[in-house]
Protein backbone atom coordinates (compact mmCIF):
# COMPACT_ATOMS: atom_id res chain seq x y z
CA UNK A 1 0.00 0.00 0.00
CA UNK A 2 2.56 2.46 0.61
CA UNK A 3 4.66 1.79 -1.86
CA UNK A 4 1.61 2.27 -4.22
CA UNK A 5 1.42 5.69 -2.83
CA UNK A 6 4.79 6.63 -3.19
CA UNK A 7 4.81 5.29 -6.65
CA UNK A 8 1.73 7.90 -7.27
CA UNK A 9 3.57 10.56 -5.85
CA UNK A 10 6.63 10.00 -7.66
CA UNK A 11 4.61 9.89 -10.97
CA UNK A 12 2.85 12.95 -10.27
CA UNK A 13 5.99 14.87 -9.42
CA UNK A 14 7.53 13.86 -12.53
CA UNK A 15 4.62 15.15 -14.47
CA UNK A 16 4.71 18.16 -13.12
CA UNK A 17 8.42 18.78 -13.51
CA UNK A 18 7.66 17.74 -17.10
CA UNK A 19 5.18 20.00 -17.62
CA UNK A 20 7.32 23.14 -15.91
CA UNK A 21 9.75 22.46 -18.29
CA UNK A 22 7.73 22.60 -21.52
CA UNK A 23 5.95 25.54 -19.87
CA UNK A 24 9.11 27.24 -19.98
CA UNK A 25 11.08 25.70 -22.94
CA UNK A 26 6.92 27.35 -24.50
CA UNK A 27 7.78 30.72 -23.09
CA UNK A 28 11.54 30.84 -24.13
CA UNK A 29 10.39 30.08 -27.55
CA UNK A 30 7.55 32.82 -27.44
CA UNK A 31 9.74 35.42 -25.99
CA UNK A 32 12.42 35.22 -28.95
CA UNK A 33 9.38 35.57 -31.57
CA UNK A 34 8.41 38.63 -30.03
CA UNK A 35 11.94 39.71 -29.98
CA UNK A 36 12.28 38.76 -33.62
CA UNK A 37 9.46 41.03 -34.62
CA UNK A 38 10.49 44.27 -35.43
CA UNK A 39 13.29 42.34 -37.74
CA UNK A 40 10.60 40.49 -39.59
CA UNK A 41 9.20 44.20 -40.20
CA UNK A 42 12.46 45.40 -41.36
CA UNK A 43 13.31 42.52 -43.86
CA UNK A 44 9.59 42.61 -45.49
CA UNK A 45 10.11 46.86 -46.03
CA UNK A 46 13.24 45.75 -47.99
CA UNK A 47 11.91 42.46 -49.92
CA UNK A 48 14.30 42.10 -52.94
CA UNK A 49 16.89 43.95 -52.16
CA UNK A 50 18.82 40.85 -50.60
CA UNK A 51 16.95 39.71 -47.45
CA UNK A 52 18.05 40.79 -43.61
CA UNK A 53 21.41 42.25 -44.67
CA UNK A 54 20.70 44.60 -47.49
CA UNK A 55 17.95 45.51 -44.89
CA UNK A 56 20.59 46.39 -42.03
CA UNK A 57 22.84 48.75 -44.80
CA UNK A 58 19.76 50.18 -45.79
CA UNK A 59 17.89 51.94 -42.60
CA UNK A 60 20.57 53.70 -41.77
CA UNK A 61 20.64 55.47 -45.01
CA UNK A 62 17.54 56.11 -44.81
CA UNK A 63 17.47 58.15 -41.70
CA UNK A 64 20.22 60.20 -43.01
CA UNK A 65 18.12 60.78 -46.08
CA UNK A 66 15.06 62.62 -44.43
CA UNK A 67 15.91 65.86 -44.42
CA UNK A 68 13.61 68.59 -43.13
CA UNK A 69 15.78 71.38 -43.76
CA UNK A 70 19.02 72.47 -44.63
CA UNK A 71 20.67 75.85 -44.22
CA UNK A 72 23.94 77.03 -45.14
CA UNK A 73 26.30 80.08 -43.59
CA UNK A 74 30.26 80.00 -43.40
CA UNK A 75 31.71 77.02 -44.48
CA UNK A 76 28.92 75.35 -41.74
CA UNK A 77 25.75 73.04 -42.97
CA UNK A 78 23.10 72.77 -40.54
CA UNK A 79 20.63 70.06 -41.31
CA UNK A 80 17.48 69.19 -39.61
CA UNK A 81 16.30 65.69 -39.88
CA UNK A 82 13.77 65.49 -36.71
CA UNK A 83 11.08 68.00 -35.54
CA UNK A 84 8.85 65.53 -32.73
CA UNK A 85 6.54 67.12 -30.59
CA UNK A 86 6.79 64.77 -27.20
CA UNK A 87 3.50 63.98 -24.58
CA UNK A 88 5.25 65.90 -22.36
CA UNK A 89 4.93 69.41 -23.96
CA UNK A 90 7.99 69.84 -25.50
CA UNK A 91 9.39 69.84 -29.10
CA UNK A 92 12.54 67.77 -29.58
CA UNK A 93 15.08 68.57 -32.82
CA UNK A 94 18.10 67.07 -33.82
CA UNK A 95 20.55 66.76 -36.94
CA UNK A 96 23.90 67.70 -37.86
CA UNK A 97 26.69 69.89 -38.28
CA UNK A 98 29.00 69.64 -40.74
CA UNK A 99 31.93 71.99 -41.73
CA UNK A 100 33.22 72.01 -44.47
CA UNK A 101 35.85 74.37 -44.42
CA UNK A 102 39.74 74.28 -44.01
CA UNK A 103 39.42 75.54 -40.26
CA UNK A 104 37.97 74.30 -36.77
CA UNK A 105 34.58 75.97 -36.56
CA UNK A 106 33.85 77.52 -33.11
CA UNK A 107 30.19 77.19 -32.21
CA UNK A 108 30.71 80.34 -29.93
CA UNK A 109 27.76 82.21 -31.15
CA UNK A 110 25.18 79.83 -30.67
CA UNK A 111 25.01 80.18 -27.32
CA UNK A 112 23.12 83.15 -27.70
CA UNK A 113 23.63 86.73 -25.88
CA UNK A 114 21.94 85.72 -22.20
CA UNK A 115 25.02 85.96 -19.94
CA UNK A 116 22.84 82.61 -18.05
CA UNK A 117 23.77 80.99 -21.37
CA UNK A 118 27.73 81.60 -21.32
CA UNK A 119 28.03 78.52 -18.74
CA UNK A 120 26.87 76.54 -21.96
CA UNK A 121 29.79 77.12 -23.53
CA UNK A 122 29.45 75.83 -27.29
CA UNK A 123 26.65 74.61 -27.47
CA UNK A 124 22.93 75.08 -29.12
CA UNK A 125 21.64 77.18 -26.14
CA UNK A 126 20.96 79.91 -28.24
CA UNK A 127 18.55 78.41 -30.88
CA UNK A 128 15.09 79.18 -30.82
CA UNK A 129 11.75 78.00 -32.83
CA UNK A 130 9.69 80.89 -33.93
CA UNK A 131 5.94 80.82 -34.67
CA UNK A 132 5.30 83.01 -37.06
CA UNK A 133 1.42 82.70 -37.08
CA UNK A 134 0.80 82.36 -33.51
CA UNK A 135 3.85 85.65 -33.41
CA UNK A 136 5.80 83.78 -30.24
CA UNK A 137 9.13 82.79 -29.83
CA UNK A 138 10.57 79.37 -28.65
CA UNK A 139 14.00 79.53 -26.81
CA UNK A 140 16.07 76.14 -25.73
CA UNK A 141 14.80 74.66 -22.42
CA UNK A 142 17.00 74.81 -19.19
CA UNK A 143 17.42 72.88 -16.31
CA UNK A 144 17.12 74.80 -13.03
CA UNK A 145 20.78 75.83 -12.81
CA UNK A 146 20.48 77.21 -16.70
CA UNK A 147 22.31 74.49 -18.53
CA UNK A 148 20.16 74.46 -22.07
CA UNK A 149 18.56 70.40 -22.73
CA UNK A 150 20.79 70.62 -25.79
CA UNK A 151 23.88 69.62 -27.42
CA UNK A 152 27.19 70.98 -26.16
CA UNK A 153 29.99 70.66 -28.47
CA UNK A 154 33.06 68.71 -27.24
CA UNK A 155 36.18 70.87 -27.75
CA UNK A 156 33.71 74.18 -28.36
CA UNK A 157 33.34 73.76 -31.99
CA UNK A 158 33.90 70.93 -35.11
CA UNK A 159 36.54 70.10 -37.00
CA UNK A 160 37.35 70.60 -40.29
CA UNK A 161 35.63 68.25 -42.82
CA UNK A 162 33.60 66.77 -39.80
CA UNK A 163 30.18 66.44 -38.69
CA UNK A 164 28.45 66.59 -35.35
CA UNK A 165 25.19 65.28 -34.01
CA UNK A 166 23.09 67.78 -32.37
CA UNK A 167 19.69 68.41 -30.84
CA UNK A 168 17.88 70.90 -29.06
CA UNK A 169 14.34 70.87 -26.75
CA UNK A 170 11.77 73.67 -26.60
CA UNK A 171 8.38 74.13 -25.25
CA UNK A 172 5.90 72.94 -27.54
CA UNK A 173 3.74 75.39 -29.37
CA UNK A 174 0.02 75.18 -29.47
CA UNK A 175 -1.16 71.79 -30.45
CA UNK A 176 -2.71 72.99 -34.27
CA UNK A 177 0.65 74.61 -34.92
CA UNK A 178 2.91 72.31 -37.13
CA UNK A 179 5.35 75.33 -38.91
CA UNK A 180 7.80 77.02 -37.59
CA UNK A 181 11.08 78.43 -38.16
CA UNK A 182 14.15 77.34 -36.55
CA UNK A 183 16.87 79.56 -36.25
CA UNK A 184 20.61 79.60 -34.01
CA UNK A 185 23.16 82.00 -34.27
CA UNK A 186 24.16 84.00 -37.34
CA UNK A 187 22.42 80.98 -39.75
CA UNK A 188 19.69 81.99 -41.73
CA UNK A 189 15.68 80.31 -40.37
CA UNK A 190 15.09 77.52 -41.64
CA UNK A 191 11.61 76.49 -42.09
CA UNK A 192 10.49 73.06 -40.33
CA UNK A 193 6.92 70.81 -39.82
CA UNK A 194 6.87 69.45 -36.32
CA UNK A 195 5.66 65.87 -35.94
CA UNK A 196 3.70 64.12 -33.74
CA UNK A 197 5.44 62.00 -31.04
């Protein structure tokens, strides 16, 4: 009789180490589809153009290929490629510098004139978004001892035939207002579309 029961018991325990480990062999397996996902996504955008590796050298590219504005001043290109307005009220930009001169280009006077600004050093603190319909104007946030939520350059400036990633974050305008003009230091406004977050 008892070793009837213990017999049972052992069977039952076995079963249900058994089924633990299918349970979780199951979930394994479902986690890495999941995880898999956004590749599958990738690869069918790019069907024909060489499967999951022609899709890896092609995103990149094209990021770098939208282009909401461009603006030009002094041997410096300023290009915008994203305008996002966030949940929280705020409108985040980024892109990149490039110089193209022969010299190391100071970003000095895109700090902007505020004397708070001059512990920014080089850096997009001086940039602003300007609504011309809605006649306001957008400076870089700050964090409560002034630095600007934007990009300071390392070394004050870029180097010759570089590029530099930048961005910058400003209160949002009003939510029906999508164009604006973005405009730092002595380059001329360029005009931008704000997206939705």
């Amino acid at each position: 009789m008892d070793l009837r029961h213990t017999m049972k018991g052992r069977r039952a325990m076995a079963a249900v180490a058994i089924t633990t480990g299918l349970l979780l062999t199951v979930s394994g397996c479902g986690g890495g589809d999941g995880g898999d996902k956004p590749k599958a996504t990738s690869s069918s955008s790019s069907s024909g153009k060489g499967g999951d590796d022609a899709a890896k050298q092609e995103s990149p590219a094209a990021s770098e290929d939208q282009v909401l504005a461009e603006v030009k001043g002094d041997d410096v290109t300023l290009t915008i490629t994203s305008a996002v307005r966030d949940g929280g009220g705020f409108v985040t930009l980024s892109g990149k510098v490039t110089n193209a001169g022969g010299q190391f280009w100071v970003a000095s006077n895109w700090r902007g004139d505020e004397r708070e600004l001059s512990r920014n050093g080089a850096s997009m603190a001086g940039a602003s978004l300007v609504d011309s319909k809605g006649k306001k104007k957008y400076l870089v946030l700050r964090d409560t001892q002034g630095r600007c939520l934007c990009t300071k350059f390392n070394g004050g400036g870029v180097e010759a035939g570089k590029s530099a990633d930048w961005f910058a974050q400003f209160p949002a305008p009003p939510a029906g207002t999508t164009a604006v003009d973005f405009q730092v230091g002595s380059m001329p406004p360029a005009a931008i579309e704000i997206s939705e977050g």
